[in-house]
C-alpha atoms as a PDB file:
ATOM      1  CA  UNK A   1     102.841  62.916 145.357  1.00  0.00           C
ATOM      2  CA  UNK A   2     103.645  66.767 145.232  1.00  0.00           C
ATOM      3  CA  UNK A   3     104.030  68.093 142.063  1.00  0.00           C
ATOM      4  CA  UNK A   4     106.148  70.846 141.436  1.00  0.00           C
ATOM      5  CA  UNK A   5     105.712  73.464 138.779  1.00  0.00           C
ATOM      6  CA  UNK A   6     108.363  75.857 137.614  1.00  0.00           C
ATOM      7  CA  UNK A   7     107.901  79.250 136.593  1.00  0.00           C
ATOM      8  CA  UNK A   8     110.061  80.728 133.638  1.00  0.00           C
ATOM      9  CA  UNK A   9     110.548  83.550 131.430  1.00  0.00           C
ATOM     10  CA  UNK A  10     112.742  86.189 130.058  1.00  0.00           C
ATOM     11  CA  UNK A  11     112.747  89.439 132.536  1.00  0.00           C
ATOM     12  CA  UNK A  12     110.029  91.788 132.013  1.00  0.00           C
ATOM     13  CA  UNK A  13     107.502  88.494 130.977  1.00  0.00           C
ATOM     14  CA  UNK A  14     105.195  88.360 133.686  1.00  0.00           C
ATOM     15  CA  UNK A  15     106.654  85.625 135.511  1.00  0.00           C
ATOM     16  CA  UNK A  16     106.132  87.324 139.221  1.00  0.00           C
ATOM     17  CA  UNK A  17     102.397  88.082 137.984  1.00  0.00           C
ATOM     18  CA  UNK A  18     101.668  84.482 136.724  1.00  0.00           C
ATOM     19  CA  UNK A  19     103.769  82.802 140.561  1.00  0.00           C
ATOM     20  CA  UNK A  20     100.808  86.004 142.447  1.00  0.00           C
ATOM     21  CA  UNK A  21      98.230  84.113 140.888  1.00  0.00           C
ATOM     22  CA  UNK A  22      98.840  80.501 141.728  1.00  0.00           C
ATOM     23  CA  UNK A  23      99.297  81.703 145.359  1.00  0.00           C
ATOM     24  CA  UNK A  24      96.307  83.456 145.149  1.00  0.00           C
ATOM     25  CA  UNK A  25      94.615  79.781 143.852  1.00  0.00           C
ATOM     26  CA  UNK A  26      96.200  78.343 147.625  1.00  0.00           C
ATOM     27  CA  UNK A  27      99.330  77.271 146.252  1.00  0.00           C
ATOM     28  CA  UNK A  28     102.506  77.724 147.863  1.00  0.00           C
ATOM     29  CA  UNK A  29     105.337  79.469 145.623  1.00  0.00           C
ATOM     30  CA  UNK A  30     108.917  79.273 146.257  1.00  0.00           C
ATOM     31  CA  UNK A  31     111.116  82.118 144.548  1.00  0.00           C
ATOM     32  CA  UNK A  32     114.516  82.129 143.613  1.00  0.00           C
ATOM     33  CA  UNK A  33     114.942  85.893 143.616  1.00  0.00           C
ATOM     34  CA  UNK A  34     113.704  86.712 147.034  1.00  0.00           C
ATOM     35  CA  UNK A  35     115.735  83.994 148.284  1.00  0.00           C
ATOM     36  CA  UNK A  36     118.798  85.529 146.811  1.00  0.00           C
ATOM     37  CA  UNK A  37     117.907  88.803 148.408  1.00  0.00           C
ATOM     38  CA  UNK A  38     117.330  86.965 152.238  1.00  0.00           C
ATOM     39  CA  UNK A  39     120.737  85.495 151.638  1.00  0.00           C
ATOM     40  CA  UNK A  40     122.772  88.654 150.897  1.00  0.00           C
ATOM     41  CA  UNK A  41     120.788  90.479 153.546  1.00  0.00           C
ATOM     42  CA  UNK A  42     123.757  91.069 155.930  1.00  0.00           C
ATOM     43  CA  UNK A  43     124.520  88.734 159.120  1.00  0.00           C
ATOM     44  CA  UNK A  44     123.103  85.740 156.519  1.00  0.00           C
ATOM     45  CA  UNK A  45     125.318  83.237 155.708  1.00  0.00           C
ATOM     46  CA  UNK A  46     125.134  84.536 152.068  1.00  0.00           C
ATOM     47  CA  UNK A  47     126.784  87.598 152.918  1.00  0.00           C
ATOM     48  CA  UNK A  48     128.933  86.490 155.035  1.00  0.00           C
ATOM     49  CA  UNK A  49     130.650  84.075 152.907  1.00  0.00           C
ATOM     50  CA  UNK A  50     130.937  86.563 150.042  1.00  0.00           C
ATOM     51  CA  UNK A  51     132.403  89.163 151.769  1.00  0.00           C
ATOM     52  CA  UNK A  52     134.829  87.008 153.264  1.00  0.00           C
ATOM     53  CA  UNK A  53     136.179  86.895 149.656  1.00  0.00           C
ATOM     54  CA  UNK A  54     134.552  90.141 148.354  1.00  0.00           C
ATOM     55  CA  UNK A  55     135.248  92.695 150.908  1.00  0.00           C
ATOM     56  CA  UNK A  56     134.609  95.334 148.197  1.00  0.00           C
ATOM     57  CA  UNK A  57     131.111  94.126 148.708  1.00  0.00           C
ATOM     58  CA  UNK A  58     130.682  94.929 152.275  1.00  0.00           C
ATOM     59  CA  UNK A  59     127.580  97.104 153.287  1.00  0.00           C
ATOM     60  CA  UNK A  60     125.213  98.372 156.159  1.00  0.00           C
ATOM     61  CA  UNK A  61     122.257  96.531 154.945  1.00  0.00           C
ATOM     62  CA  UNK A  62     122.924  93.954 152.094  1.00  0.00           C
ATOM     63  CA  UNK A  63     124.696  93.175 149.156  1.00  0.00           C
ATOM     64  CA  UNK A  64     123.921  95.482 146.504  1.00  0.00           C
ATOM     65  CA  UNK A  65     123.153  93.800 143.565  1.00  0.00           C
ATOM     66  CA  UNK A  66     123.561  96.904 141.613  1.00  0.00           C
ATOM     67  CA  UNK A  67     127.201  96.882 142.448  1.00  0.00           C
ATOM     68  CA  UNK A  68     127.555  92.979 141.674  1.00  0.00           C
ATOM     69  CA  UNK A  69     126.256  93.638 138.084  1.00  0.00           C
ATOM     70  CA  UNK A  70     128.686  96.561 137.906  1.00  0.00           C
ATOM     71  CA  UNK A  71     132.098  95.095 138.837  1.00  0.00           C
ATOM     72  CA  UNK A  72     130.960  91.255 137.670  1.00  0.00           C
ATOM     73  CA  UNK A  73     131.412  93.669 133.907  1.00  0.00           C
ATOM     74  CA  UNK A  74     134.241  95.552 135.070  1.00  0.00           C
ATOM     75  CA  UNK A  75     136.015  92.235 135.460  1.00  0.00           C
ATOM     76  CA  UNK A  76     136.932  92.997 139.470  1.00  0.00           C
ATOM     77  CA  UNK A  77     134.744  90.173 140.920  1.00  0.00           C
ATOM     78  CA  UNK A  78     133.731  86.641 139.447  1.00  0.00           C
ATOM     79  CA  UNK A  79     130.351  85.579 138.905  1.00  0.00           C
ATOM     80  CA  UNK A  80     131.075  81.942 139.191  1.00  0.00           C
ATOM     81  CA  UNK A  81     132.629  82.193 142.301  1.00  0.00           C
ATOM     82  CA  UNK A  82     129.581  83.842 143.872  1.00  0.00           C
ATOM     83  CA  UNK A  83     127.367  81.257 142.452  1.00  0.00           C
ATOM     84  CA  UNK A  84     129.275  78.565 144.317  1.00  0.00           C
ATOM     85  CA  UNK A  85     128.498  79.606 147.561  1.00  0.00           C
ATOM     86  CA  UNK A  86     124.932  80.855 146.412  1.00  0.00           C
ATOM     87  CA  UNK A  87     123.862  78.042 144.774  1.00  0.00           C
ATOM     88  CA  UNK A  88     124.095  75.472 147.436  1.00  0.00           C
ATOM     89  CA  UNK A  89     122.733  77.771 149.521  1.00  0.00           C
ATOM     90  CA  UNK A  90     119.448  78.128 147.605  1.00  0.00           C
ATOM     91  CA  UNK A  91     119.348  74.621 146.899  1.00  0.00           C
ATOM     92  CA  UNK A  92     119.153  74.016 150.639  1.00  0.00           C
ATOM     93  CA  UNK A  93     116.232  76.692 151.273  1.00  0.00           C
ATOM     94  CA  UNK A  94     114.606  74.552 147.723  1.00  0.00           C
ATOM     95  CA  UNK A  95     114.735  71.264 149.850  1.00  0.00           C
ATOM     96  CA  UNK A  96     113.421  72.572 153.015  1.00  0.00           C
ATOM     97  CA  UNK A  97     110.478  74.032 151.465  1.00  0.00           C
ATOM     98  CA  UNK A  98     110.009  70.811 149.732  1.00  0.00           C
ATOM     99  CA  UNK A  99     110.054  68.756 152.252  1.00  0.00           C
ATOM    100  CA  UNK A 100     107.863  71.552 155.109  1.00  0.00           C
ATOM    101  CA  UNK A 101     105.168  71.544 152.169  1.00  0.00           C
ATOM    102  CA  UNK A 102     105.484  67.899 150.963  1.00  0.00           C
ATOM    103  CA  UNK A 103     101.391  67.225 152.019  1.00  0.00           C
ATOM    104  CA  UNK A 104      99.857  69.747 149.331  1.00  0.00           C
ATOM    105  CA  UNK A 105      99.172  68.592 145.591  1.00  0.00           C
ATOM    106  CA  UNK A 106     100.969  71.575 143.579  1.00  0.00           C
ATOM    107  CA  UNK A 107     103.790  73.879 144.498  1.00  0.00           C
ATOM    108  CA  UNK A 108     105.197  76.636 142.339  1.00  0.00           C
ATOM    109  CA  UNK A 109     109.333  77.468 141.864  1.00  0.00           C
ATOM    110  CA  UNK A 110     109.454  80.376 140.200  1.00  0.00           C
ATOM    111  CA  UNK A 111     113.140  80.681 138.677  1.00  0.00           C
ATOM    112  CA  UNK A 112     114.567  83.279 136.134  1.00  0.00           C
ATOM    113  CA  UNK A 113     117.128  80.767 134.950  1.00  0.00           C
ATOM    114  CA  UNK A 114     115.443  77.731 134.808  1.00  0.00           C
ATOM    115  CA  UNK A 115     116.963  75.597 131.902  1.00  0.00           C
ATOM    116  CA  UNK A 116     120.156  77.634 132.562  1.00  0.00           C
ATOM    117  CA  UNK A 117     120.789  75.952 136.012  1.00  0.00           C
ATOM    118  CA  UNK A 118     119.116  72.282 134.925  1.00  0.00           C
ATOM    119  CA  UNK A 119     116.107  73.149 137.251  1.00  0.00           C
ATOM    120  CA  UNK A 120     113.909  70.954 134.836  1.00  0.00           C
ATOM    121  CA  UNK A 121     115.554  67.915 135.349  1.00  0.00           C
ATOM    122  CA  UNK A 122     113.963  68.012 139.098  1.00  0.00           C
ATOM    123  CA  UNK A 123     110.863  69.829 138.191  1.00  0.00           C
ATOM    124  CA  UNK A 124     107.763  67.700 137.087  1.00  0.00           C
ATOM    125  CA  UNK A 125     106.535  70.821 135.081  1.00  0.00           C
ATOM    126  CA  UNK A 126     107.691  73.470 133.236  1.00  0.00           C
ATOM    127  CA  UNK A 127     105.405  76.861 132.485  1.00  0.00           C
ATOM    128  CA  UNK A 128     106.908  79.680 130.490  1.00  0.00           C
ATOM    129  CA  UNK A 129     105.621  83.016 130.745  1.00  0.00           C
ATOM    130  CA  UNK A 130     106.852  85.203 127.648  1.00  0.00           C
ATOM    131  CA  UNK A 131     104.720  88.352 126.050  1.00  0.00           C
ATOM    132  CA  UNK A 132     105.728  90.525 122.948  1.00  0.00           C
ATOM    133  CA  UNK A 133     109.043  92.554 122.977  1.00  0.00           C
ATOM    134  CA  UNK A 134     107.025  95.572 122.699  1.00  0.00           C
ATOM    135  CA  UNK A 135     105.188  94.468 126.048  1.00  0.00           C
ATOM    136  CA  UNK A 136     108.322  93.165 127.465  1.00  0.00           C
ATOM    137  CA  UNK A 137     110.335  96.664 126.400  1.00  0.00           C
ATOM    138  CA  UNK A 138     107.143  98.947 127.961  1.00  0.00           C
ATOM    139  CA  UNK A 139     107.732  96.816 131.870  1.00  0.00           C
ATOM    140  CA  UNK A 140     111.163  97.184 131.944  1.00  0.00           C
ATOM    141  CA  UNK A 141     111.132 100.956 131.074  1.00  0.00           C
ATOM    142  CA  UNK A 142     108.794 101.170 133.897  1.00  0.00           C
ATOM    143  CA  UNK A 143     111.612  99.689 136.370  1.00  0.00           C
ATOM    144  CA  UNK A 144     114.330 101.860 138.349  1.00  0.00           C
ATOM    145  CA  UNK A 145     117.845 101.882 137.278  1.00  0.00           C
ATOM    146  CA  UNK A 146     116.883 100.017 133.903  1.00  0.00           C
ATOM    147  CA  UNK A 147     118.247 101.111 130.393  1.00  0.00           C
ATOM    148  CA  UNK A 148     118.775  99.565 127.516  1.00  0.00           C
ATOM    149  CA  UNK A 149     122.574  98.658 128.578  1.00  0.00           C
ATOM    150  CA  UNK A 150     121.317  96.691 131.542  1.00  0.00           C
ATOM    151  CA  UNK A 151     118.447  95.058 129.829  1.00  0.00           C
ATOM    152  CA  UNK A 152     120.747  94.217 126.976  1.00  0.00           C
ATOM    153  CA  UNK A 153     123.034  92.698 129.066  1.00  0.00           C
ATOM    154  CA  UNK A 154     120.991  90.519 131.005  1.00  0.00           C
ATOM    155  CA  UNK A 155     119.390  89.246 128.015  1.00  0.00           C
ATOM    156  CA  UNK A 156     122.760  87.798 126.973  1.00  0.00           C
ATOM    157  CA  UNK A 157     122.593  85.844 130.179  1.00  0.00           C
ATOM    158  CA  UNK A 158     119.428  84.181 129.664  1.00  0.00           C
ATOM    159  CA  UNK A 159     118.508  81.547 126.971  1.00  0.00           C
ATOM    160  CA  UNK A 160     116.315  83.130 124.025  1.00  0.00           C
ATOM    161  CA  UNK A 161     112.545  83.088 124.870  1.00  0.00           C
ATOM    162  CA  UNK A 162     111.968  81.105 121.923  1.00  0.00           C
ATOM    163  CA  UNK A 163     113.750  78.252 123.104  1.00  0.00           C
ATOM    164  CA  UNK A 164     112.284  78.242 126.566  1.00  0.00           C
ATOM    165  CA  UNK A 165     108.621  78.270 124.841  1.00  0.00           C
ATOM    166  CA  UNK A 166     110.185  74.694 122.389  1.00  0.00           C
ATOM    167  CA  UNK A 167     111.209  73.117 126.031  1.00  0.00           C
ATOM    168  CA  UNK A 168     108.406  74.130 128.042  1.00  0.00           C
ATOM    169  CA  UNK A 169     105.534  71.593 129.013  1.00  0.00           C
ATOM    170  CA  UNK A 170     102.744  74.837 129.007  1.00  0.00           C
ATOM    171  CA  UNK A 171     102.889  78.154 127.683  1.00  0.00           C
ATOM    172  CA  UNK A 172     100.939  81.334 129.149  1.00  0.00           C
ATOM    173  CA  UNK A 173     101.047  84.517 127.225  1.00  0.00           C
ATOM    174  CA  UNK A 174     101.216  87.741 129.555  1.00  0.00           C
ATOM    175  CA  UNK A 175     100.112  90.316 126.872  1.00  0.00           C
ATOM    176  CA  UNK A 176      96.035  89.019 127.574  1.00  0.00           C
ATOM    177  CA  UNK A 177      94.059  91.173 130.310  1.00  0.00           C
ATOM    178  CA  UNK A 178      94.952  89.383 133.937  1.00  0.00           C
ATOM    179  CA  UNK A 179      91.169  87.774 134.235  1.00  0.00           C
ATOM    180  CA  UNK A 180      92.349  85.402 130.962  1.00  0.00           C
ATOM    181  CA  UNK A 181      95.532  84.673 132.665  1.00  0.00           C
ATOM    182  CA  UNK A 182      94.261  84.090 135.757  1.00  0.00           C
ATOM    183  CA  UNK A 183      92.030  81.772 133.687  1.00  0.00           C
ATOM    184  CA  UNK A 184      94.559  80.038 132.607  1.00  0.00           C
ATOM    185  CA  UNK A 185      96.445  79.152 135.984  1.00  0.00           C
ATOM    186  CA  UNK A 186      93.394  77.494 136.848  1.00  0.00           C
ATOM    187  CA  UNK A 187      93.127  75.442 133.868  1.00  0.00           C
ATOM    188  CA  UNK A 188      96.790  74.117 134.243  1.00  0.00           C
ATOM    189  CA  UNK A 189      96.126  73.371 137.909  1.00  0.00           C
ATOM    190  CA  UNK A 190      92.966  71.260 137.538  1.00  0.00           C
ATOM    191  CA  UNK A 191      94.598  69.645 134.389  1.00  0.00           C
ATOM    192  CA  UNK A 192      97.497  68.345 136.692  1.00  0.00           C
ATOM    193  CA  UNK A 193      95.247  67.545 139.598  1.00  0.00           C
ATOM    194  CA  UNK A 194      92.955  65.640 137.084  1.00  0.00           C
ATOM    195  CA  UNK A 195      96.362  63.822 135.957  1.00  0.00           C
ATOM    196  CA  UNK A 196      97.645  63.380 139.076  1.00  0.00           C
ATOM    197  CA  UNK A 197      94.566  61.843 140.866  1.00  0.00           C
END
């Protein structure tokens, strides 16, 4: 049997960092975000369906998420509706990698909003990734088109880090140098394998 790990954490955690070094270990990691991006990348059906009752939305390239965030506060456009025809979506692209890498003993889902979408009630495992807010505030600084408005804001959308860690099967702090992290990863594998086998 497969077993599947999720990734969590509160933006700015580490969580991309901790998903690099699993792959790195051979396993196969399957991430929310990118998938988001491939399926407002225009032509997809992502796009295609949102436009169709988004026009505002419409672009060259893709939808920009930028403009999402944007009018989702200015009231002009409804988040929920949006994650009705993304959701299913990504579920879809979830099964199919599933099922393509259903031979291998781990794979990785690494998913912002993990508890906040049920995630762990299909999920065998569940790692959060958190680090200090001083760590966590030093990142995101780092990032384009983030102030403390935006980071604020989606904050308020995600559950509080200390409730993740109090529902999470493993913890893995991010503030350690990468070699102890990396460390880590491979402790949590061979401590599933072990179970597993």
């Amino acid at each position: 049997m497969t077993i599947k790990i999720g990734i969590t954490g509160s933006i700015g955690m580490g969580k991309t960092t901790v998903s690099h070094m699993f792959k790195k270990n051979g396993v196969k990691v399957w991430n929310a975000d990118t998938e988001v991006h491939k399926l407002y990348k225009i032509g997809n059906e992502g796009y295609n369906k949102i436009i169709s009752i988004y026009p505002q939305l419409k672009d060259k390239k893709e939808i920009n998420r930028e403009k999402v965030s944007q009018l989702i506060k200015q009231k002009k456009i409804d988040l929920k509706r949006i994650e009705k025809i993304i959701h299913p979506l990504l579920a879809l692209d979830r099964l199919n990698f599933i099922s393509e890498n259903k031979n291998k003993n781990i794979i990785v889902f690494e998913i912002p909003l993990l508890y906040e979408t049920n995630a762990d009630k299909w999920l065998d495992y569940v790692i959060s990734v958190y680090c200090s807010n001083k760590t966590q505030m030093e990142r995101l600084s780092e990032r384009k088109n983030f102030d403390k408005k935006k980071i604020d804001y989606l904050l308020t959308q995600q559950l509080s880090i200390e409730k993740k860690n109090k529902k999470a099967d493993f913890l893995i702090n991010t503030d350690k140098k990468k070699i102890d992290i990396e460390k880590e990863v491979r402790e949590i594998m061979k401590n599933l394998e072990e179970k597993d086998g």
